[in-house]
Protein backbone atom coordinates (compact mmCIF):
# COMPACT_ATOMS: atom_id res chain seq x y z
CA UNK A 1 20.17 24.68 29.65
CA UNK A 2 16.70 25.96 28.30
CA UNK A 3 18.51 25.91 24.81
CA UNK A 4 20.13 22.52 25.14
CA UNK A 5 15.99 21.16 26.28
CA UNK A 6 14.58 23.18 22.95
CA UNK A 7 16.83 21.55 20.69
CA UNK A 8 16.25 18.28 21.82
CA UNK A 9 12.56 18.62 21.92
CA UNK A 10 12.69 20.40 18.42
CA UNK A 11 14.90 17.63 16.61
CA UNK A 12 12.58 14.97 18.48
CA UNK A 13 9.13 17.07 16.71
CA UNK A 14 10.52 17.25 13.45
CA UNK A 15 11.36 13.36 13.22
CA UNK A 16 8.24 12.35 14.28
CA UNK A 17 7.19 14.64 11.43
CA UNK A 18 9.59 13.64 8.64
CA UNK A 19 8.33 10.04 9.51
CA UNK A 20 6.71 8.26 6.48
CA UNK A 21 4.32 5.57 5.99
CA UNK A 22 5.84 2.60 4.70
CA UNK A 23 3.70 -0.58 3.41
CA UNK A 24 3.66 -3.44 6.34
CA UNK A 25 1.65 -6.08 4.51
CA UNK A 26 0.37 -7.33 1.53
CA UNK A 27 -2.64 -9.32 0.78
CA UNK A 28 -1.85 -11.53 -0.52
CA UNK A 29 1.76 -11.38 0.53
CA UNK A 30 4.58 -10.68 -1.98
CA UNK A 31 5.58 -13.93 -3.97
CA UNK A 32 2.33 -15.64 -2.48
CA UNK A 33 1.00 -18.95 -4.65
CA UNK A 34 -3.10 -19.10 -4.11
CA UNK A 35 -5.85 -20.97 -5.18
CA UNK A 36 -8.00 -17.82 -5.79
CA UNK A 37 -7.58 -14.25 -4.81
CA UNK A 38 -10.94 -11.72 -4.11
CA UNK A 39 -9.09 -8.89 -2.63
CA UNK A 40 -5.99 -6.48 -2.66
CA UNK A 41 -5.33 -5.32 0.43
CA UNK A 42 -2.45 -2.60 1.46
CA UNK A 43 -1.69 -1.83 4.91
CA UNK A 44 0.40 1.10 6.49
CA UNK A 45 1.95 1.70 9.82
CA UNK A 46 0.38 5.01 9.29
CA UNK A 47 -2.24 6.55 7.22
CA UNK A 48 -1.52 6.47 3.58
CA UNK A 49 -4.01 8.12 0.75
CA UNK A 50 -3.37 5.30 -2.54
CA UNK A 51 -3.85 7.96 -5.65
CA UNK A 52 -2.92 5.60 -8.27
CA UNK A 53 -3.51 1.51 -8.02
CA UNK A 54 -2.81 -1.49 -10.93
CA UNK A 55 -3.03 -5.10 -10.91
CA UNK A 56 -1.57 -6.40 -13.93
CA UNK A 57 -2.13 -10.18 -14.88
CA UNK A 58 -1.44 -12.87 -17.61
CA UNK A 59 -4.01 -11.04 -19.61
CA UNK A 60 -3.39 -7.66 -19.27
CA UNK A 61 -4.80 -5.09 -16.80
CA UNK A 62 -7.11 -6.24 -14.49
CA UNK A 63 -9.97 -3.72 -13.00
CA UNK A 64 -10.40 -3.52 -9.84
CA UNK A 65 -13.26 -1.85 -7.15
CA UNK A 66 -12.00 0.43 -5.16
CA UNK A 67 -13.11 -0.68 -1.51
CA UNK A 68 -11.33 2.40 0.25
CA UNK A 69 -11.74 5.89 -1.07
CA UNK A 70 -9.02 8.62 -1.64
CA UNK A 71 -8.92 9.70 2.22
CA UNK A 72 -5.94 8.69 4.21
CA UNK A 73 -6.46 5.38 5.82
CA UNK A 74 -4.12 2.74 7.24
CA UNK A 75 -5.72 -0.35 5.41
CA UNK A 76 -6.28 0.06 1.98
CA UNK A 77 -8.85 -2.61 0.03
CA UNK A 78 -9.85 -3.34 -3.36
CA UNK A 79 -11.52 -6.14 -5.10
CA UNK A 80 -11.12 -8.34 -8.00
CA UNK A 81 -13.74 -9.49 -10.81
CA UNK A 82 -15.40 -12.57 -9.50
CA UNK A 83 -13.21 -14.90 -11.91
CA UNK A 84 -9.02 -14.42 -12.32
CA UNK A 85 -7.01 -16.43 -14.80
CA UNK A 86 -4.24 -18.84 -13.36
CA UNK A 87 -0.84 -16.81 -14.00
CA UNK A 88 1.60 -14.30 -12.35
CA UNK A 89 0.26 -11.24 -11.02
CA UNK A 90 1.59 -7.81 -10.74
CA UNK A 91 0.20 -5.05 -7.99
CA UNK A 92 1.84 -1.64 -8.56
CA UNK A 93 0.32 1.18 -6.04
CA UNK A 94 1.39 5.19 -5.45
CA UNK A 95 -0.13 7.11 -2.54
CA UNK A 96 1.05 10.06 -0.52
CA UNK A 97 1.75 9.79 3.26
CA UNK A 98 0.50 11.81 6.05
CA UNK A 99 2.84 14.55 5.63
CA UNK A 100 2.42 14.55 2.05
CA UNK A 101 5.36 12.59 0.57
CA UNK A 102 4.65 10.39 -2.59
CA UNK A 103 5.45 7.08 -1.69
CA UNK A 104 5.30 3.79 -4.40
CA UNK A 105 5.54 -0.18 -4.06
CA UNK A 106 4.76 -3.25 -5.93
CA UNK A 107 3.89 -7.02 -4.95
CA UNK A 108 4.01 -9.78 -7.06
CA UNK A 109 1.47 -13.10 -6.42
CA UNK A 110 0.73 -16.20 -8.35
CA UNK A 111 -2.83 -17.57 -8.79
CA UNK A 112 -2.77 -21.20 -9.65
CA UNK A 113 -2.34 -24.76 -7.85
């Protein structure tokens, strides 16, 4: 019986473990058509550390200010240059999760009437 309790509270640990972070939300959200857009904003049902972050536009690359540091968090932020061109717009992102599995996503949003 002791066994039969151990293995159930070991396979239990280890999923909880094995979980990883997986991106809830977008700002803006995926496929999104705004007037104007100040911020990218990530969030994570759990922690997530965003190593490598691009928004590409009409015009290229755009640069954008890291809000959040390289610590896990589960909200990440950055912010766009004061002015954006009208176009399509591309947000590619890696990060590692909690238990240090490299995770990726991308988000596409239009700026424009």
């Amino acid at each position: 019986m002791k066994t039969i309790i151990f293995a159930a509270a070991l396979t239990l640990t280890t999923s909880a473990l094995l979980a990883h972070s997986n991106s809830n939300e977008t700002t803006p959200q995926e496929g999104a058509i705004v007037e104007t857009v100040e911020v990218i904003e990530l969030r994570f049902d759990m922690p997530m550390r965003i190593t490598v972050i691009t928004l590409t536009g009409p015009e290229g690359e755009v640069e954008l200010t890291r809000e959040t540091g390289l610590e896990p968090v589960p909200e990440f932020r950055a912010l766009l240059p004061e002015e954006v061109v009208v176009g399509g717009y591309k947000v590619d992102w890696r990060g590692l999760s909690e238990d240090g599995h490299p995770m990726q996503g991308t988000f596409a949003f239009t700026v424009g009437d």
